[in-house]
Every structure is written in structure tokens, then in C-alpha cells.
C-alpha atoms as a PDB file:
ATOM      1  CA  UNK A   1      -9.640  28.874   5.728  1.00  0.00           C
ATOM      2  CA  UNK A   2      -7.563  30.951   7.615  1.00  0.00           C
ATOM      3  CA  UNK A   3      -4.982  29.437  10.285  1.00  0.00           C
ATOM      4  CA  UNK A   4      -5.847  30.515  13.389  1.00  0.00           C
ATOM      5  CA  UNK A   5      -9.426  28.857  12.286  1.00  0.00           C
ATOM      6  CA  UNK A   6      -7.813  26.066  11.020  1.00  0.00           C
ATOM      7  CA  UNK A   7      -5.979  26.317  14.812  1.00  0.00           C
ATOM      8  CA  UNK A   8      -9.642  26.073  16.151  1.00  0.00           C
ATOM      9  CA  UNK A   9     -10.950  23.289  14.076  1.00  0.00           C
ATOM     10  CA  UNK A  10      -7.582  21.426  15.943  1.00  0.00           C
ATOM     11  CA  UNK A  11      -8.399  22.544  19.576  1.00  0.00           C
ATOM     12  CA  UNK A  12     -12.202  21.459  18.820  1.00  0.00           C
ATOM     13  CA  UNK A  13     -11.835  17.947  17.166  1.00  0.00           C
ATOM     14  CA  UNK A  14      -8.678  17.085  19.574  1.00  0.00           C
ATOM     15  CA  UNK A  15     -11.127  18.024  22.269  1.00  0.00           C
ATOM     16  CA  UNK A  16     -14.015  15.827  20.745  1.00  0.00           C
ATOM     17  CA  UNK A  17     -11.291  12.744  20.461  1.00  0.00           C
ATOM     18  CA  UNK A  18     -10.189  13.271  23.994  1.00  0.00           C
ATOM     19  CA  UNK A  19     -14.254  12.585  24.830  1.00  0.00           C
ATOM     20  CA  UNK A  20     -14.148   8.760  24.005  1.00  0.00           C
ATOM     21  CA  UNK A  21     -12.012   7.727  26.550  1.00  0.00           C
ATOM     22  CA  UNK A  22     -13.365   9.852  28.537  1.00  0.00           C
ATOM     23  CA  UNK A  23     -16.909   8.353  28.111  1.00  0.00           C
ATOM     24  CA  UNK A  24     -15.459   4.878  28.173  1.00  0.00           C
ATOM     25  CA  UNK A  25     -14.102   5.224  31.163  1.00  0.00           C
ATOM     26  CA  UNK A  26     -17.610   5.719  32.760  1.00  0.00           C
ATOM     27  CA  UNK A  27     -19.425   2.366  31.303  1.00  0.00           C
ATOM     28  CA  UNK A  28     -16.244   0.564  31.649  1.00  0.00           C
ATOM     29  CA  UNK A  29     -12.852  -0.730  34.131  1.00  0.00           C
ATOM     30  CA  UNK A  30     -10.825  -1.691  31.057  1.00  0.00           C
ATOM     31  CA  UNK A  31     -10.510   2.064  29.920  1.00  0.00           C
ATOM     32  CA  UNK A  32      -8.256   3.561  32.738  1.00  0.00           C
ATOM     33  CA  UNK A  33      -6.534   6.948  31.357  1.00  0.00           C
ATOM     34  CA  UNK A  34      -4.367   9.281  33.972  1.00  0.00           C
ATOM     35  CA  UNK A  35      -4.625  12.956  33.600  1.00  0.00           C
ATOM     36  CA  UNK A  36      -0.922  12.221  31.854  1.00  0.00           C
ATOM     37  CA  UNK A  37      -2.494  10.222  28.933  1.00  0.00           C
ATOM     38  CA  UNK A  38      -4.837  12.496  28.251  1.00  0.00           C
ATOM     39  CA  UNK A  39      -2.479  15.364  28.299  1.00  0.00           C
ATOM     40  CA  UNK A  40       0.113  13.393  25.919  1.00  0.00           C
ATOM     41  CA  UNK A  41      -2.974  12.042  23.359  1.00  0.00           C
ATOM     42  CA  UNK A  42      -4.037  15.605  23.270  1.00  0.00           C
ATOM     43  CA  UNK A  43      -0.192  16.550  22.763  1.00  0.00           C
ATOM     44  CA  UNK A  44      -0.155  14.026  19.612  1.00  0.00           C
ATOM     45  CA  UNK A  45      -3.376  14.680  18.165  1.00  0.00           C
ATOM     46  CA  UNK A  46      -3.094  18.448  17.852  1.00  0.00           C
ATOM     47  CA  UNK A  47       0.588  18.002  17.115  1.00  0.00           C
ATOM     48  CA  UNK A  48      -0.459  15.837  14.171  1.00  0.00           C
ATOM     49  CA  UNK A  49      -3.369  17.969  13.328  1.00  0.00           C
ATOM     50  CA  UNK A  50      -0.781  21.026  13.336  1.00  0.00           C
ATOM     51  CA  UNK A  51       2.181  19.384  11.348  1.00  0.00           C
ATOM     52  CA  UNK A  52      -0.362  18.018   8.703  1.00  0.00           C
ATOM     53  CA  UNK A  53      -2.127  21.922   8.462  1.00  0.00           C
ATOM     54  CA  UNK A  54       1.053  23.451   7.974  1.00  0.00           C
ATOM     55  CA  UNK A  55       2.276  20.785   5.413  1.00  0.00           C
ATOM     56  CA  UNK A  56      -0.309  20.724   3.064  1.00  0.00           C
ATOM     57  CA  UNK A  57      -0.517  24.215   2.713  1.00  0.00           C
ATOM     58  CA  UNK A  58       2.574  23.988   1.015  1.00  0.00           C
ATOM     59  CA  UNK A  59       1.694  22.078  -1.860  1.00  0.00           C
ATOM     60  CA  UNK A  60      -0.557  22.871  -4.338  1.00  0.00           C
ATOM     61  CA  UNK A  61      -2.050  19.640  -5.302  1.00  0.00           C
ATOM     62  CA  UNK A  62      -4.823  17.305  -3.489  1.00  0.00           C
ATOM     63  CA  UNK A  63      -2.028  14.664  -4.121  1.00  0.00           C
ATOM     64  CA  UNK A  64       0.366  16.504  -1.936  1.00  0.00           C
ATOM     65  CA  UNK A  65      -2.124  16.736   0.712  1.00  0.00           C
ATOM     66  CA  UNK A  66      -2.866  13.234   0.691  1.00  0.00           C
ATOM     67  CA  UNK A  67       0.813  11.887   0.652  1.00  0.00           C
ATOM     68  CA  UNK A  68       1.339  14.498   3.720  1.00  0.00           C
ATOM     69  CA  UNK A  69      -1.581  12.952   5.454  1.00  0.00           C
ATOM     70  CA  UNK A  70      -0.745   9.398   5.288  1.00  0.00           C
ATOM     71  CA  UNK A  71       2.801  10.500   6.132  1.00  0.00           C
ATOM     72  CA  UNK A  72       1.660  12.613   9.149  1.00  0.00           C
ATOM     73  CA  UNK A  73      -0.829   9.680  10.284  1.00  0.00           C
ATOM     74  CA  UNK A  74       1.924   7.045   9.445  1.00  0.00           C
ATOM     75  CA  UNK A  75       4.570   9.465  12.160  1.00  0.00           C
ATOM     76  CA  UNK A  76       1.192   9.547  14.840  1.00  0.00           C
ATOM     77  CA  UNK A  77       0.696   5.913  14.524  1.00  0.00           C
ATOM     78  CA  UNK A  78       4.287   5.245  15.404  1.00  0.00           C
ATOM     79  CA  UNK A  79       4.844   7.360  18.044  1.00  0.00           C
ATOM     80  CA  UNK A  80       1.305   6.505  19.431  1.00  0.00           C
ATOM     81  CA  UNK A  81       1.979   2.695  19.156  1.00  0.00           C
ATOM     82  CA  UNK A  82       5.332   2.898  20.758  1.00  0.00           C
ATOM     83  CA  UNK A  83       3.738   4.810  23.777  1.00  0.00           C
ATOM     84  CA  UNK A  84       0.995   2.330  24.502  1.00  0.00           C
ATOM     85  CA  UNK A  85       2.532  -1.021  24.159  1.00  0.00           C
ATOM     86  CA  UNK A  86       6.087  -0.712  22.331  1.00  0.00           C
ATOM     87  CA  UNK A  87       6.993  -2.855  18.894  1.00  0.00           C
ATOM     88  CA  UNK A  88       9.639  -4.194  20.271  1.00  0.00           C
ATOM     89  CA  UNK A  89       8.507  -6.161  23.552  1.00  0.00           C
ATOM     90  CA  UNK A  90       7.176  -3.413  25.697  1.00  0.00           C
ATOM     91  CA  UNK A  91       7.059   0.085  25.960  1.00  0.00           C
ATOM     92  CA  UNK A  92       9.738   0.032  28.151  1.00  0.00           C
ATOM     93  CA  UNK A  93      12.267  -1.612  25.917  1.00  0.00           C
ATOM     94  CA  UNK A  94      14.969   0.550  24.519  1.00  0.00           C
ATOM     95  CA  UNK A  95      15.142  -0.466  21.365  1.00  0.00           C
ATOM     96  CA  UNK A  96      12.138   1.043  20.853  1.00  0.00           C
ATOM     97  CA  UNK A  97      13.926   4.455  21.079  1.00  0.00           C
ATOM     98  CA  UNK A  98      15.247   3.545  17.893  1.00  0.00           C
ATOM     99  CA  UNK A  99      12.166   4.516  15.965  1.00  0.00           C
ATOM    100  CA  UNK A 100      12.993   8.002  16.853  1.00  0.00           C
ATOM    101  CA  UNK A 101      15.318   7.490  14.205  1.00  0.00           C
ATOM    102  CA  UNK A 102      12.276   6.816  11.432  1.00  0.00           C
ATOM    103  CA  UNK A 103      10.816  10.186  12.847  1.00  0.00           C
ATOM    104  CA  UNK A 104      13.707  12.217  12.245  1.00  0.00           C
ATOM    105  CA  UNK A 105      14.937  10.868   8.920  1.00  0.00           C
ATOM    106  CA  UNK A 106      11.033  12.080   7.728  1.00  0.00           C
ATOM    107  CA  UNK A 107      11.868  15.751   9.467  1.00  0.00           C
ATOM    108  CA  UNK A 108      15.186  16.094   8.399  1.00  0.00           C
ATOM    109  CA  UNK A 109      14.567  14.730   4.994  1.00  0.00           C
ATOM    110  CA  UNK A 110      11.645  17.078   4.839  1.00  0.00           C
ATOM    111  CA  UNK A 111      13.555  19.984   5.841  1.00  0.00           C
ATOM    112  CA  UNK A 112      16.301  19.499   3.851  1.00  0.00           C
ATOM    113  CA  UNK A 113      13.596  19.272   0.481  1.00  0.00           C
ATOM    114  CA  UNK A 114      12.105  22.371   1.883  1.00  0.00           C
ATOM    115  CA  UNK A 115       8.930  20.385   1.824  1.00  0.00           C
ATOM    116  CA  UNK A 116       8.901  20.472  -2.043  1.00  0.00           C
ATOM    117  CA  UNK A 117       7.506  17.426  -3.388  1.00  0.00           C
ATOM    118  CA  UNK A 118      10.420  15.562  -5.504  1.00  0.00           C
ATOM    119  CA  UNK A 119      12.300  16.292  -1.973  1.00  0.00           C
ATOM    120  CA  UNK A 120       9.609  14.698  -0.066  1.00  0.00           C
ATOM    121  CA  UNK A 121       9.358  11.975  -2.024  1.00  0.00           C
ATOM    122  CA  UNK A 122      12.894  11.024  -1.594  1.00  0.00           C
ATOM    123  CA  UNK A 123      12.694  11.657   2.299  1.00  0.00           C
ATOM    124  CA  UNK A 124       9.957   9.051   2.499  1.00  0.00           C
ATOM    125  CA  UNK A 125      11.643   6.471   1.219  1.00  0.00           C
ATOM    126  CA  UNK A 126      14.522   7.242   2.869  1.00  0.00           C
ATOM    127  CA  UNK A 127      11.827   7.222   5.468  1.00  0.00           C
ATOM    128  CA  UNK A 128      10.571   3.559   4.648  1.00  0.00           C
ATOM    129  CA  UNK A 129      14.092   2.287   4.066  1.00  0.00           C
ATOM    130  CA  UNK A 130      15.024   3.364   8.231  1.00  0.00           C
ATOM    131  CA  UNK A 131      11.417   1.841   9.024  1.00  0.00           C
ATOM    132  CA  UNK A 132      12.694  -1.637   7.743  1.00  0.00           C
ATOM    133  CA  UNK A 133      16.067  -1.520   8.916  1.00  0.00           C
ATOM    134  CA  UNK A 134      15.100  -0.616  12.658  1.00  0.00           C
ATOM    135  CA  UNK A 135      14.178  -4.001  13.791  1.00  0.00           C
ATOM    136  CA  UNK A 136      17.265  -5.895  11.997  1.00  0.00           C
ATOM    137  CA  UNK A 137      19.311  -3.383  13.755  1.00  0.00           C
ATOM    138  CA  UNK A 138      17.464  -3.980  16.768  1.00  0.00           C
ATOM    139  CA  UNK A 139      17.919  -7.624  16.965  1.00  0.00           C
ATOM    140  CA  UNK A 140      21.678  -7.131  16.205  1.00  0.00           C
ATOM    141  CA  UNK A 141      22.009  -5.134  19.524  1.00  0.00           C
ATOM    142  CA  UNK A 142      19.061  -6.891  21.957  1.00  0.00           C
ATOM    143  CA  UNK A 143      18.805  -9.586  20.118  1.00  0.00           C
ATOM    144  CA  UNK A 144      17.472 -12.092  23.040  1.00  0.00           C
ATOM    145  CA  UNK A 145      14.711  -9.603  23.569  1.00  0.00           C
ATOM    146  CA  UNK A 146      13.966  -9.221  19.773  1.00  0.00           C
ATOM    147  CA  UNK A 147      13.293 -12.445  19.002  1.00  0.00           C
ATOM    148  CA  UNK A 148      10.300 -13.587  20.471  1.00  0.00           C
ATOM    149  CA  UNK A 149       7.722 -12.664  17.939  1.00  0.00           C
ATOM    150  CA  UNK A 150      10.333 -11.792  14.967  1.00  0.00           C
ATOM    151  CA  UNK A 151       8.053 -12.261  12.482  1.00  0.00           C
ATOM    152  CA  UNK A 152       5.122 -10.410  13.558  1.00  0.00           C
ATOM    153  CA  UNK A 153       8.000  -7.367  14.080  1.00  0.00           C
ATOM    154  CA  UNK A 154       9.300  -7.518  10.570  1.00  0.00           C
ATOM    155  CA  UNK A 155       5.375  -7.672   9.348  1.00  0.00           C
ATOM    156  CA  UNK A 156       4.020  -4.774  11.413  1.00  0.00           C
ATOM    157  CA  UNK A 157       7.328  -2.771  10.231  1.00  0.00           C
ATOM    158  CA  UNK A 158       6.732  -3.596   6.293  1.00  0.00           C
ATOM    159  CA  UNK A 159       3.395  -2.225   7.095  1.00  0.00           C
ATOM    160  CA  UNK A 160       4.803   1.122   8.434  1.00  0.00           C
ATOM    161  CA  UNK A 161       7.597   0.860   5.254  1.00  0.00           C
ATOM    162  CA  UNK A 162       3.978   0.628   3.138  1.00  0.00           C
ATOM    163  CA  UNK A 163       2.865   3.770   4.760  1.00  0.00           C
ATOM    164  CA  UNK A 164       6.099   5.683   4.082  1.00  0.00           C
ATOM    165  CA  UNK A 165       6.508   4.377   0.570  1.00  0.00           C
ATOM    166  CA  UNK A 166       2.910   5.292  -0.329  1.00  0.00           C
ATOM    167  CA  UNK A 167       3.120   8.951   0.830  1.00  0.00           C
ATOM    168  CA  UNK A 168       6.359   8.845  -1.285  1.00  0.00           C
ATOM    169  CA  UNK A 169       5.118   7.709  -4.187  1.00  0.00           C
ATOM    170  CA  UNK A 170       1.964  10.425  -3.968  1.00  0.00           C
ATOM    171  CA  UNK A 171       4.774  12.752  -3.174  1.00  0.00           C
ATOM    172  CA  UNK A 172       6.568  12.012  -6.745  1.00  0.00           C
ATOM    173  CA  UNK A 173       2.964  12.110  -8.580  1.00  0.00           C
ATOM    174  CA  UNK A 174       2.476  15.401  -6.816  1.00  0.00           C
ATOM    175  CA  UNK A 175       5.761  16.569  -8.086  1.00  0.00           C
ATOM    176  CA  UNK A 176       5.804  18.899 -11.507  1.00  0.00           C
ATOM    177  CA  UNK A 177       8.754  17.193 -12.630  1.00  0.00           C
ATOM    178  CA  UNK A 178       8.533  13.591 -11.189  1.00  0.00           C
ATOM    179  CA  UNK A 179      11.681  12.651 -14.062  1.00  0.00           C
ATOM    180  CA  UNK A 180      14.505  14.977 -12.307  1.00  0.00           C
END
């Protein structure tokens, strides 16, 4: 498939996501998107659609494509979680700004590997290893707002660490030369 109709495919099934809001807004008051959340979902969906098209067609393996996709829908997750309700207290607390940090050690990292797999390997558990760390460093700097729900933090950001360390690994089994 080409990109542009790759492109296409994004527009259409971003479009198609969009709709279930949408719809459950009519048969329901709990559903209550702005024009602005629809604008950023669509942002993030065809952003994540996008980075995962563009990343997999750099590796040559169905094991590459796979550790890309549960890296790209480990990034969405993040950012889309963060957005909605924050992991640490709200959405509004700026310690969640430090998960920006996650996000660009998995960029730079990326970058810097040239998206080969050995390289991306190591970037995602790089990756994994800044997931874990954020809410210890966190409750360092804010600690009294950290620490309601500590534990609940450190197992949501494990889970995230799982994510990162999982696309790593497929990363290394993708890799020609997993041993260098």
C-alpha cells in the first residue's frame, strides 16, 4: 500500500473513532466532548496512526511492526491518559508534565538508533527505565500531592514500564544481530 493510501485509511478510521463519542453523546449526559476534544482525539489518533505507518515501514519484520505498535499505542495511551484525568492527581497537576520526559527519551532514543532495531530496543528500555522513575521523582518534588494513592501510581506506571519493555524486547528479536 502506498502512503498517501495508507494517509487515507488514517483520515477514514480517525474519522470512524471520532463517531462514538459523537453518537454517545446523543443517547447520553455523561458523554460531553467540546469541539476542542474532538479536535485533540483526532490530533492523537491520526498522529499515532501516522508515527506507527511511518515506523513500521522501516523494518522488515512482522516483529518490528508489532514492537512499534505496542510502543506507538503505549506513547497514545500516555499522552491520552494524562489529558483526560492525569496519573498523578489530576490533569492539572504538574508533575504530570514529567511524562513528557518518557515521550522524548522513546523519540530521541529512536532517532538517535535511526529506528534500527538493536537501537530501538535499547531506547525502549531506556524508555521503561524513565517510565518507572517518573513517579519516585515526582514524589521527591510534590511529594504531599503524590502520595495519596502511591501504590496504585507505582502499579499503573510498572504497567506502562511492561509496555515499553515488551516493544523492546520484540525490538531485540526483530534485530539481525540481537548479540551486538
Amino acid at each position: 500500500m502506498t502512503l498517501p493510501q495508507s494517509i487515507a485509511r488514517l483520515v477514514l478510521a480517525t474519522a470512524l473513532l471520532l463517531l462514538i463519542p459523537l453518537v454517545a453523546m446523543q443517547f447520553t449526559k455523561e458523554v460531553t466532548w467540546t469541539l476542542d476534544d474532538f479536535i485533540v482525539a483526532g490530533l492523537l489518533l491520526f498522529g499515532a496512526g501516522l508515527t506507527y505507518t511511518l515506523v513500521a515501514r522501516m523494518g522488515g519484520s512482522g516483529t518490528y511492526r508489532v514492537a512499534a505498535g505496542i510502543a506507538v499505542v503505549a506513547g497514545l495511551l500516555l499522552v491520552w491518559g494524562n489529558l483526560a484525568v492525569g496519573f498523578i492527581g489530576s490533569e492539572d497537576n504538574p508533575a504530570n508534565l514529567l511524562y513528557g520526559g518518557v515521550l522524548a527519551v522513546a523519540l530521541i532514543g529512536a532517532i538517535a538508533a535511526r529506528f534500527r532495531p538493536l537501537g530501538m530496543s535499547r531506547a525502549m528500555f531506556a524508555t521503561a527505565l524513565t517510565q518507572f522513575l517518573v513517579p519516585l521523582i515526582a514524589m521527591l518534588i510534590w511529594r504531599p500531592e503524590v502520595d495519596m494513592g502511591m501504590f496504585q501510581l507505582l502499579a499503573l506506571n510498572t504497567a506502562f514500564a511492561g509496555l515499553w519493555v515488551g516493544s523492546g524486547w520484540l525490538f531485540r528479536r526483530a534485530s539481525p544481530s540481537p548479540l551486538k
